[in-house]
PDB file of N, CA and C in Angstrom:
ATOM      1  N   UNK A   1      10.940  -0.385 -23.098  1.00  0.00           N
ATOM      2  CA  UNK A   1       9.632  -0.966 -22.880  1.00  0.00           C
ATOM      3  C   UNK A   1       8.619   0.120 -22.554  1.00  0.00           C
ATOM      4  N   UNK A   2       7.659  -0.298 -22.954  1.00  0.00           N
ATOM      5  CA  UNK A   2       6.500   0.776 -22.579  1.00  0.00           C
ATOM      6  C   UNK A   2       5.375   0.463 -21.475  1.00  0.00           C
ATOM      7  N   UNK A   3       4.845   1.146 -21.005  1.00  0.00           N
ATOM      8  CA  UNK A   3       4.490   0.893 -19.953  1.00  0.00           C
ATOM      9  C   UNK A   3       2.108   0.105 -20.084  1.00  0.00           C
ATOM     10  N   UNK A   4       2.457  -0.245 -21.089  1.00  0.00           N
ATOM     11  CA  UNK A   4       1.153  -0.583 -21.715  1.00  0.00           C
ATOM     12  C   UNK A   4       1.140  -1.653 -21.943  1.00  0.00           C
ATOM     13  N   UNK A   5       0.919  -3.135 -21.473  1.00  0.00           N
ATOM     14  CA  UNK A   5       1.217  -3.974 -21.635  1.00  0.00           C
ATOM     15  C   UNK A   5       0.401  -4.610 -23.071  1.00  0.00           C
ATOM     16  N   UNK A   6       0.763  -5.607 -23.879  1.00  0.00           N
ATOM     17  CA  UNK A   6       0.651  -5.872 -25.266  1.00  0.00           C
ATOM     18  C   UNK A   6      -0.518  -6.326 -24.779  1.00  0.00           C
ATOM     19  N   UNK A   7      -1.523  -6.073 -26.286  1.00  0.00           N
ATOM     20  CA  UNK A   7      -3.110  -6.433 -26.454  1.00  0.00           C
ATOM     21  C   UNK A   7      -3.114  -7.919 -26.296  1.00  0.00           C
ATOM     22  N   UNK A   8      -2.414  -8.763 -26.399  1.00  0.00           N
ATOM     23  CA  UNK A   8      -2.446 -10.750 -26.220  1.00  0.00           C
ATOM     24  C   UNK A   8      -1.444 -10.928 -25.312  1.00  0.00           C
ATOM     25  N   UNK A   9      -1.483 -11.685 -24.431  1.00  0.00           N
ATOM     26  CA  UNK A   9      -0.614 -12.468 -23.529  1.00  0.00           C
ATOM     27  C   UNK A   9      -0.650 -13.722 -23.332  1.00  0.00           C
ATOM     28  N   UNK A  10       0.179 -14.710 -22.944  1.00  0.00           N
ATOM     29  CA  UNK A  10      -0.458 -15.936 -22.615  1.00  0.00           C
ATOM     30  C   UNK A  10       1.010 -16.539 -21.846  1.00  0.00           C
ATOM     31  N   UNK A  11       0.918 -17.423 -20.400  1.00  0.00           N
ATOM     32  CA  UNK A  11       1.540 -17.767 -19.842  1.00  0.00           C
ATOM     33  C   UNK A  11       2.310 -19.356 -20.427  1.00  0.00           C
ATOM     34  N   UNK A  12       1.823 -19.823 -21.561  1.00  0.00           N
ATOM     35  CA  UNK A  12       2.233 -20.809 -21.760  1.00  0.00           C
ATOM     36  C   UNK A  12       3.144 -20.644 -22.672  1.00  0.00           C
ATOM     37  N   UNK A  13       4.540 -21.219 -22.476  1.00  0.00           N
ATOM     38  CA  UNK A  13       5.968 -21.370 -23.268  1.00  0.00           C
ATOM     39  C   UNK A  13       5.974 -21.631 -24.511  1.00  0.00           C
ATOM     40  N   UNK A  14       5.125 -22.360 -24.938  1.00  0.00           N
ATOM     41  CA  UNK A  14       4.292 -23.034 -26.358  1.00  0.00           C
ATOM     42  C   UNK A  14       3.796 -21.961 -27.557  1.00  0.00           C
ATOM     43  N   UNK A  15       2.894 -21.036 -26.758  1.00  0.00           N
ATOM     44  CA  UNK A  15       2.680 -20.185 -27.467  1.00  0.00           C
ATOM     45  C   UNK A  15       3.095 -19.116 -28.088  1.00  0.00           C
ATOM     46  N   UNK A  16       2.725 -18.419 -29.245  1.00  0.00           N
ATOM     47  CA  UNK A  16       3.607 -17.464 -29.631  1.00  0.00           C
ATOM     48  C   UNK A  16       2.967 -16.163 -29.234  1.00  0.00           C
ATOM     49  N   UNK A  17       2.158 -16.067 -28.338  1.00  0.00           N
ATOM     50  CA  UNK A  17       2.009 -14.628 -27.309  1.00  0.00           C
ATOM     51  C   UNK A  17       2.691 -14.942 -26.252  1.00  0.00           C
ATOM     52  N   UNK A  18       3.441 -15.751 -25.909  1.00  0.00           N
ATOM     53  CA  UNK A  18       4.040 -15.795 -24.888  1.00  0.00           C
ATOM     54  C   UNK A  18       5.583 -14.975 -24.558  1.00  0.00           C
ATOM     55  N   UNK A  19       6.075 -14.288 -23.185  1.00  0.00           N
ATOM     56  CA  UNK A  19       6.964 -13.004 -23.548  1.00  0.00           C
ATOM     57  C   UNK A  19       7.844 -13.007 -22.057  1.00  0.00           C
ATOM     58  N   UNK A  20       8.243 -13.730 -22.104  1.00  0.00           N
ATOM     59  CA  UNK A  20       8.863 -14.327 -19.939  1.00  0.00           C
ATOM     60  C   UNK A  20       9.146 -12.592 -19.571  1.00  0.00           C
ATOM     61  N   UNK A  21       9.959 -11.461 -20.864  1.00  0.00           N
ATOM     62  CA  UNK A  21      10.286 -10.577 -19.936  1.00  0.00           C
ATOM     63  C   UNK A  21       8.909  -9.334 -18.968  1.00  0.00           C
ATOM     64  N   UNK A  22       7.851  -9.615 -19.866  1.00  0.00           N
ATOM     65  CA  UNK A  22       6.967  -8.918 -19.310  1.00  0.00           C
ATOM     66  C   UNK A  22       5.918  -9.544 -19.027  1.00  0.00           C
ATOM     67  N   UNK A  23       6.065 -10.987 -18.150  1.00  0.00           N
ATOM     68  CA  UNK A  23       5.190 -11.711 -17.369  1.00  0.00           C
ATOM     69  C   UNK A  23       6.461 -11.563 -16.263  1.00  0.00           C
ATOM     70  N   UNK A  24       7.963 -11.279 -16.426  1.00  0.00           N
ATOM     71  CA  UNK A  24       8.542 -11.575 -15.220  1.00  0.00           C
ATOM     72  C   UNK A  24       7.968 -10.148 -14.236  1.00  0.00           C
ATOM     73  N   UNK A  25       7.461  -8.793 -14.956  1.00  0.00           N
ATOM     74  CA  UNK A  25       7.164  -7.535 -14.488  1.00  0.00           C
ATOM     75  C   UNK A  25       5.689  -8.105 -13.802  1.00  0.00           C
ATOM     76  N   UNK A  26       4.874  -8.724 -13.833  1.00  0.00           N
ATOM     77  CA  UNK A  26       3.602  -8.883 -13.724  1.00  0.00           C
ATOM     78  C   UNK A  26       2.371  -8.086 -14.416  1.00  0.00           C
ATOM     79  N   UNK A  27       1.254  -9.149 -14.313  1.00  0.00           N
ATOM     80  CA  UNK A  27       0.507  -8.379 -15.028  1.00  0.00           C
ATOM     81  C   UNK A  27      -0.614  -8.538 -14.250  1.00  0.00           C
ATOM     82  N   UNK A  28      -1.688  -7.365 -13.950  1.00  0.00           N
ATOM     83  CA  UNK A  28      -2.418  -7.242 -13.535  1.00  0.00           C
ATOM     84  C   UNK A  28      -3.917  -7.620 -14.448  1.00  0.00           C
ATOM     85  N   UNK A  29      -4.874  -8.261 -14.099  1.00  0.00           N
ATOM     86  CA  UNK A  29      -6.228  -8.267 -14.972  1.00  0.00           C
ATOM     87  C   UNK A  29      -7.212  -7.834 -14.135  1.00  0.00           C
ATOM     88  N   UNK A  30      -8.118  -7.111 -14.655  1.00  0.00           N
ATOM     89  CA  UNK A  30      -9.615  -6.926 -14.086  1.00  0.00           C
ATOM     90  C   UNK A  30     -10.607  -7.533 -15.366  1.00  0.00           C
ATOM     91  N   UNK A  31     -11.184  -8.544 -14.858  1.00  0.00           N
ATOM     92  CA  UNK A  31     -12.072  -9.278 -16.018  1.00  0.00           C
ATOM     93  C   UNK A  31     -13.180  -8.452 -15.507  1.00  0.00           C
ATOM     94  N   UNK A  32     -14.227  -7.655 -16.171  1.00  0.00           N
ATOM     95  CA  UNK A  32     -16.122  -7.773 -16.211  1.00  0.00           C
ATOM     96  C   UNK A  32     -15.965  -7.211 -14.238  1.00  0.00           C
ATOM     97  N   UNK A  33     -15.352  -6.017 -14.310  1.00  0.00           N
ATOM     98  CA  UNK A  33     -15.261  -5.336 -12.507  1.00  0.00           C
ATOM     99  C   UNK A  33     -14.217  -6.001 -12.371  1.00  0.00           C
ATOM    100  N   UNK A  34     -13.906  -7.580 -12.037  1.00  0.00           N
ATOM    101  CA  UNK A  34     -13.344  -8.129 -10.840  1.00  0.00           C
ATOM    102  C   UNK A  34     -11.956  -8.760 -10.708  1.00  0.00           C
ATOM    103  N   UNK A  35     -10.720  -8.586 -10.263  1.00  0.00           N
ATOM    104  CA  UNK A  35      -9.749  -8.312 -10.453  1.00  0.00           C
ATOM    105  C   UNK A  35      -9.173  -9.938  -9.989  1.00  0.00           C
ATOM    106  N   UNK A  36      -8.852 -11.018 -11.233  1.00  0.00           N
ATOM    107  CA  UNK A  36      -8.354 -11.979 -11.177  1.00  0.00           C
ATOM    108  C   UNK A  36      -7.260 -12.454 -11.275  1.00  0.00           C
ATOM    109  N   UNK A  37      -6.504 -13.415 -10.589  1.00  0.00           N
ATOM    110  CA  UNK A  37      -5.249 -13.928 -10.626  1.00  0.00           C
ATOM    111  C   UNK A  37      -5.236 -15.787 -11.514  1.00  0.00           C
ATOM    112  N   UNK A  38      -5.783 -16.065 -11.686  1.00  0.00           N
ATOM    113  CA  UNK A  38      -6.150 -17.356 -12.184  1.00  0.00           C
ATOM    114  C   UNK A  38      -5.776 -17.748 -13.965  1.00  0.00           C
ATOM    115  N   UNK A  39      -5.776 -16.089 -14.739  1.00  0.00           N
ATOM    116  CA  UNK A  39      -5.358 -16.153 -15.977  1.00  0.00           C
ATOM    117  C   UNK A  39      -4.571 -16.526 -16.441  1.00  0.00           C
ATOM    118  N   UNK A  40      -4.276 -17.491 -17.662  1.00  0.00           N
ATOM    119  CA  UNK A  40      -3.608 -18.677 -18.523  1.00  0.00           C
ATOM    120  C   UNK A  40      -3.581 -17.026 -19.303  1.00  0.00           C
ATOM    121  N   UNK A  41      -3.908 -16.766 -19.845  1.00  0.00           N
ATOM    122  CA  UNK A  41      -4.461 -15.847 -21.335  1.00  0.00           C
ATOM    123  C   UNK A  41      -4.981 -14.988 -21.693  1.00  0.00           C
ATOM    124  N   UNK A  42      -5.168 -14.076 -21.983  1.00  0.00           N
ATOM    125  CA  UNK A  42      -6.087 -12.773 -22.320  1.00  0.00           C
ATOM    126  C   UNK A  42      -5.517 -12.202 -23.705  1.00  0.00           C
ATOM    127  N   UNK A  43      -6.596 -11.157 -23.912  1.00  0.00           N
ATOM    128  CA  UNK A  43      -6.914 -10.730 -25.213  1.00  0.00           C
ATOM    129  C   UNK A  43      -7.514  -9.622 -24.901  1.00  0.00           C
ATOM    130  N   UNK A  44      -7.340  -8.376 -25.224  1.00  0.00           N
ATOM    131  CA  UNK A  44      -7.790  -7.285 -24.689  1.00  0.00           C
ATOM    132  C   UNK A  44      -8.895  -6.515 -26.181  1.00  0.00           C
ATOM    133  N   UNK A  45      -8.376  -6.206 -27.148  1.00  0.00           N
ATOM    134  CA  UNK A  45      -8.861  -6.244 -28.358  1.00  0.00           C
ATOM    135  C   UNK A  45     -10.257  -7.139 -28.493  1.00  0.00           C
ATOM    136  N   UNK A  46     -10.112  -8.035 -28.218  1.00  0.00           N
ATOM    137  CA  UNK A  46     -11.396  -9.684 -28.634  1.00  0.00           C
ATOM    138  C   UNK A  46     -11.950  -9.751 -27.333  1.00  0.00           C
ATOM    139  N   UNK A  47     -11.530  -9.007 -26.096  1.00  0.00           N
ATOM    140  CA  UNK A  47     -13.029  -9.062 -25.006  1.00  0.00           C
ATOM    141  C   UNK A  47     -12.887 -10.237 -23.958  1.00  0.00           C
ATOM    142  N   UNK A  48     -11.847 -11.495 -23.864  1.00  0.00           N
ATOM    143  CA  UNK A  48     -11.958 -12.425 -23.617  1.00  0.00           C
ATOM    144  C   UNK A  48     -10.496 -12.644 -22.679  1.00  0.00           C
ATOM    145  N   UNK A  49     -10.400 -13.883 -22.008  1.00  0.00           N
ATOM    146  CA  UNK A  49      -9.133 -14.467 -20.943  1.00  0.00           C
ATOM    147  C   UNK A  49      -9.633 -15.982 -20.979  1.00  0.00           C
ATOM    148  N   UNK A  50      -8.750 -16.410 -20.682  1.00  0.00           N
ATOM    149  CA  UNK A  50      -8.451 -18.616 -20.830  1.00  0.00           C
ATOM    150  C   UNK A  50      -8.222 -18.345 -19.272  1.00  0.00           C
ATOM    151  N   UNK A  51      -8.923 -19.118 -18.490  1.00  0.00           N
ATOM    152  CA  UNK A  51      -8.855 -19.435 -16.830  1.00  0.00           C
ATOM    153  C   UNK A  51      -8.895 -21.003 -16.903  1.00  0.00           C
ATOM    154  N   UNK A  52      -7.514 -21.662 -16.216  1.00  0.00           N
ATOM    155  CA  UNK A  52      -7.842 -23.068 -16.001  1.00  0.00           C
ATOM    156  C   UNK A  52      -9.699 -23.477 -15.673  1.00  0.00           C
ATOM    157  N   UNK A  53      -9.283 -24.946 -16.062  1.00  0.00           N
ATOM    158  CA  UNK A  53     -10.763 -25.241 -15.676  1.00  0.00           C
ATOM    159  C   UNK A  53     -10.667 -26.403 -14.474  1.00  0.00           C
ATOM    160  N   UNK A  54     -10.478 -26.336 -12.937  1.00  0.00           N
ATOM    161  CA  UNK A  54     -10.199 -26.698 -12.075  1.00  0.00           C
ATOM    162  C   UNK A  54      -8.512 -27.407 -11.777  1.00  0.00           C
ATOM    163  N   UNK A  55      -8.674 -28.760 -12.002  1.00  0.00           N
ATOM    164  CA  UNK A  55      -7.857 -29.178 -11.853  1.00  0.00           C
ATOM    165  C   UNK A  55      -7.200 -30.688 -12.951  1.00  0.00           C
ATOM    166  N   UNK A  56      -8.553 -30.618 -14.039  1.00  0.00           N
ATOM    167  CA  UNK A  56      -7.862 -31.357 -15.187  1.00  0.00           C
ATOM    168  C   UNK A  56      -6.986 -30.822 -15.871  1.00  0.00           C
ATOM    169  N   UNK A  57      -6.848 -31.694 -16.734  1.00  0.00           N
ATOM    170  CA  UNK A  57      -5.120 -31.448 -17.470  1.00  0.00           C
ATOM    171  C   UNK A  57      -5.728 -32.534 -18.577  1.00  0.00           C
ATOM    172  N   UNK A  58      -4.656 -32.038 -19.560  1.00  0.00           N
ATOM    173  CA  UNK A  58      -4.516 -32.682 -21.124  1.00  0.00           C
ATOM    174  C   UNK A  58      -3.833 -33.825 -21.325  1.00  0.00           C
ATOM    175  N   UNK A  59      -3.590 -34.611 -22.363  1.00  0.00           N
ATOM    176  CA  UNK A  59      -2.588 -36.080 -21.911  1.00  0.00           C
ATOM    177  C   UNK A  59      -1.300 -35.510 -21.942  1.00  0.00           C
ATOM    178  N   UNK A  60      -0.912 -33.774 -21.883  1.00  0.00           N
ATOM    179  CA  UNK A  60       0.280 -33.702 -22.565  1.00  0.00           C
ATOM    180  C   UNK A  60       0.519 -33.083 -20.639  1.00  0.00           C
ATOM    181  N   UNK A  61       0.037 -33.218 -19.970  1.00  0.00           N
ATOM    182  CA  UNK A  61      -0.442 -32.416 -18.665  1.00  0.00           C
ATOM    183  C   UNK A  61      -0.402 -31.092 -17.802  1.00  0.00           C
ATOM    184  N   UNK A  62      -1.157 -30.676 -19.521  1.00  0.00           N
ATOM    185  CA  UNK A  62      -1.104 -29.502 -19.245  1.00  0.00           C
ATOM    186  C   UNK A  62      -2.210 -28.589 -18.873  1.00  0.00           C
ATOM    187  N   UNK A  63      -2.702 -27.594 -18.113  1.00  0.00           N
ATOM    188  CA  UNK A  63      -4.587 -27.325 -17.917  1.00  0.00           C
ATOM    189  C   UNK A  63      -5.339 -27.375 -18.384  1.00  0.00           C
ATOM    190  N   UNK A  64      -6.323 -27.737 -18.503  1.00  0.00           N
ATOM    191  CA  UNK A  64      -7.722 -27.566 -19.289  1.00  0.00           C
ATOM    192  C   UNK A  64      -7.977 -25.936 -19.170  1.00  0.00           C
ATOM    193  N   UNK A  65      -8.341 -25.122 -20.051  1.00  0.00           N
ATOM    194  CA  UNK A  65      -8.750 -24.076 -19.972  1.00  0.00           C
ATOM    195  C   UNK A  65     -10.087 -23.766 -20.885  1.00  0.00           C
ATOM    196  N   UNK A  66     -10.780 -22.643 -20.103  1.00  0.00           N
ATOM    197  CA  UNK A  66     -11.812 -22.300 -20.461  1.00  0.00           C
ATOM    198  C   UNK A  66     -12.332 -20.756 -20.894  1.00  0.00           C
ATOM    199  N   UNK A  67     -12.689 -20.266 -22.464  1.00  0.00           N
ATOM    200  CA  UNK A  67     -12.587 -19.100 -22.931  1.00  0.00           C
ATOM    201  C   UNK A  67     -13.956 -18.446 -21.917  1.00  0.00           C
ATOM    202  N   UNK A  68     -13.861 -17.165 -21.494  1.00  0.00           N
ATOM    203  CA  UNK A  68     -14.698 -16.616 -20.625  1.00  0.00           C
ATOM    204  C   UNK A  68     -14.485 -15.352 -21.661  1.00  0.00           C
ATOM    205  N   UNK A  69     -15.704 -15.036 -22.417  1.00  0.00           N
ATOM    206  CA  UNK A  69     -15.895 -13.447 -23.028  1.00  0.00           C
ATOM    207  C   UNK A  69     -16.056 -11.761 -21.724  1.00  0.00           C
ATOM    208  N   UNK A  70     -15.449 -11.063 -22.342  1.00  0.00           N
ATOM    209  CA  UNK A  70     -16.106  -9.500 -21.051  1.00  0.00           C
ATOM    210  C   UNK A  70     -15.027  -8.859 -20.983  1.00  0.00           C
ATOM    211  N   UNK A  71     -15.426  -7.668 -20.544  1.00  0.00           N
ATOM    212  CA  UNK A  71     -14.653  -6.337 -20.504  1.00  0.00           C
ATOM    213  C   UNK A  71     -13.218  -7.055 -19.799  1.00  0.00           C
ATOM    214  N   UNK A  72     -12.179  -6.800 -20.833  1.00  0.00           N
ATOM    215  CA  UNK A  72     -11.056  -7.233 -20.318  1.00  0.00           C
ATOM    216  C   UNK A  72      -9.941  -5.712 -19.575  1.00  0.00           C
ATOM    217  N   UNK A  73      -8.986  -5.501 -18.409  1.00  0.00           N
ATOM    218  CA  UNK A  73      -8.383  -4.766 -17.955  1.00  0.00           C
ATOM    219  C   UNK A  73      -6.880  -4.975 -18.109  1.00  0.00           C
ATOM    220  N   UNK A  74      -5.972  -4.633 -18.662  1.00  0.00           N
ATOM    221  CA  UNK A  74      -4.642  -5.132 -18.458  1.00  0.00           C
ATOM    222  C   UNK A  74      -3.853  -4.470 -17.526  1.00  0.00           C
ATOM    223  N   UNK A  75      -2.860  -4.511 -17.040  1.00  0.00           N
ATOM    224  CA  UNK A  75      -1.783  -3.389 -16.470  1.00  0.00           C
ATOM    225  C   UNK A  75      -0.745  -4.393 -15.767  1.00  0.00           C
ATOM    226  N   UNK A  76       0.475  -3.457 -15.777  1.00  0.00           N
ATOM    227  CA  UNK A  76       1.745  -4.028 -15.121  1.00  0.00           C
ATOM    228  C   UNK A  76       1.788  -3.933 -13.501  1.00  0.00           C
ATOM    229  N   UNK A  77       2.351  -4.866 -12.935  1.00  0.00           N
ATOM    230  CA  UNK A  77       2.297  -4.761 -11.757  1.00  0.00           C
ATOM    231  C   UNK A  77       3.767  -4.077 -11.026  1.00  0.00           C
ATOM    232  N   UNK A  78       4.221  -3.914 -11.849  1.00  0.00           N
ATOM    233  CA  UNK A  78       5.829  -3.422 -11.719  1.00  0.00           C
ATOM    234  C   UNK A  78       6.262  -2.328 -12.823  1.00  0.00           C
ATOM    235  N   UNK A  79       7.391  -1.331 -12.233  1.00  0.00           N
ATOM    236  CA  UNK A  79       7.402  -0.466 -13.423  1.00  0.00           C
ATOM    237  C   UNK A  79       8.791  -1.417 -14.276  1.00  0.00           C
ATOM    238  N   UNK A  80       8.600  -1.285 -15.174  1.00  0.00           N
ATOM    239  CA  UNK A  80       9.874  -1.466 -16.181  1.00  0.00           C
ATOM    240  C   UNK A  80      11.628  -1.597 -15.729  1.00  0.00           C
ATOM    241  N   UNK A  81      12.475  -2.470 -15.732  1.00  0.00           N
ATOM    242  CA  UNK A  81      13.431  -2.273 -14.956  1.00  0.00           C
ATOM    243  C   UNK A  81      13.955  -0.753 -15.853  1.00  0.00           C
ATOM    244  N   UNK A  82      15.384  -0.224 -15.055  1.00  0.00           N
ATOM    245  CA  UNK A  82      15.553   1.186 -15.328  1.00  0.00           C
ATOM    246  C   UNK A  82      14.667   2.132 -15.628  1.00  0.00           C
ATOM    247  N   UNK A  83      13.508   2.309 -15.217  1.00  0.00           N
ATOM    248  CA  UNK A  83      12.207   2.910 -15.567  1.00  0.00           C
ATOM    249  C   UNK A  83      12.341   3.664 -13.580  1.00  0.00           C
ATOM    250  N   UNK A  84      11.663   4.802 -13.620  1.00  0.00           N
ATOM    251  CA  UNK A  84      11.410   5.196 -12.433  1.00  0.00           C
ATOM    252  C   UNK A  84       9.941   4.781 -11.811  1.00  0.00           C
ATOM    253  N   UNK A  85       9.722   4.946 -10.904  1.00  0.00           N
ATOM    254  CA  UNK A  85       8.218   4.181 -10.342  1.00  0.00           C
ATOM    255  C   UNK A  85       7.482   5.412 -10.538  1.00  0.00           C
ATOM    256  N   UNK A  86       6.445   5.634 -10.475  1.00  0.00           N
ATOM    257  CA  UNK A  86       5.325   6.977 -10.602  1.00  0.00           C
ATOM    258  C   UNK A  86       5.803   7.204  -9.053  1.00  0.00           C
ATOM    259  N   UNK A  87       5.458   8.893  -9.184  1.00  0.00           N
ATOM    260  CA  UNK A  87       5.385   9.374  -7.798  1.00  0.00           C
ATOM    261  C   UNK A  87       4.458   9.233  -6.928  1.00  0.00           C
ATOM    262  N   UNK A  88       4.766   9.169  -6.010  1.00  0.00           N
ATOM    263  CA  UNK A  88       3.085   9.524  -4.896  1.00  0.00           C
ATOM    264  C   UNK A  88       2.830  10.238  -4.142  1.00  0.00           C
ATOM    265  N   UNK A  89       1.305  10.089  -4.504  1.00  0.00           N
ATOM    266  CA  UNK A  89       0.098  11.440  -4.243  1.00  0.00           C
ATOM    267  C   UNK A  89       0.784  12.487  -2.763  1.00  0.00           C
ATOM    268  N   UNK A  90       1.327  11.391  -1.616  1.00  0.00           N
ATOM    269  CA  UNK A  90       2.000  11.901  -0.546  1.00  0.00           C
ATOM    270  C   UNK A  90       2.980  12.791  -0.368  1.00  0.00           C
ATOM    271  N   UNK A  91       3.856  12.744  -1.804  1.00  0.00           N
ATOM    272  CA  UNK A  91       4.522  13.175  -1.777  1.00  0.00           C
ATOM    273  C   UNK A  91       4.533  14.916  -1.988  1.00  0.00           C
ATOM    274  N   UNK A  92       3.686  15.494  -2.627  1.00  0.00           N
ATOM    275  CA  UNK A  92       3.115  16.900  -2.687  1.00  0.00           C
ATOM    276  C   UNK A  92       2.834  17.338  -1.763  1.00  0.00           C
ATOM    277  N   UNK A  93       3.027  16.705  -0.183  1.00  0.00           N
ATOM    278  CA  UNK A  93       2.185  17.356   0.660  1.00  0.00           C
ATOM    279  C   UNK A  93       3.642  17.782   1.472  1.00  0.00           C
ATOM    280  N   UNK A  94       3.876  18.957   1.815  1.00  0.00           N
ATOM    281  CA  UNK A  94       5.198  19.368   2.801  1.00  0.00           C
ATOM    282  C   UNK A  94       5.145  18.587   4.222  1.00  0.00           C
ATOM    283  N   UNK A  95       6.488  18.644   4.043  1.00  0.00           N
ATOM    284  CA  UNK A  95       6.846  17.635   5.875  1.00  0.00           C
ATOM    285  C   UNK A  95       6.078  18.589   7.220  1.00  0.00           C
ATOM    286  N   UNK A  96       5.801  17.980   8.344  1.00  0.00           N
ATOM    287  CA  UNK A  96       4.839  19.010   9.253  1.00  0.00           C
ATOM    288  C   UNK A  96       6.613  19.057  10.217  1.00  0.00           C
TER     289      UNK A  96
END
């Protein structure tokens, strides 16, 4: 796996961007600055993310969602299993 998460995602089972092993890693979004948890969907390529639209649902009962255009951000929230984690910055600095 690579550490770049794919240009389409989408949390719903239905769909064919949908990918359980790298939604089980998490995925991070920053929509337009601001860093959301609410995303059904995104599209990084096309500018855009599907955010439920409160608390309706479809007759099949499933969310209502709503296309929101803008600078889309992707990233993993986890490194890759058998993958090492990045180092940190702390770590360059010698023990006192």
């Amino acid at each position: 796996m690579t550490d770049t998460p794919p240009d389409r995602l989408s949390i719903n089972a239905d769909s064919p961007y949908f990918d359980q092993p790298l939604l089980e890693r998490g995925i991070g979004i920053r929509f337009k600055g601001a860093e959301r948890k609410d995303v059904e969907e995104y599209c990084i390529s096309e500018s855009w993310i599907r955010v439920a639209l409160g608390k309706k649902v479809d007759r099949k009962g499933r969310a209502l969602t709503v296309k929101l255009n803008g600078e889309v951000e992707a990233w993993f929230e986890r490194p890759a299993a058998g993958g090492d984690a990045a180092p940190d910055a702390t770590d360059d600095q010698p023990a006192a």
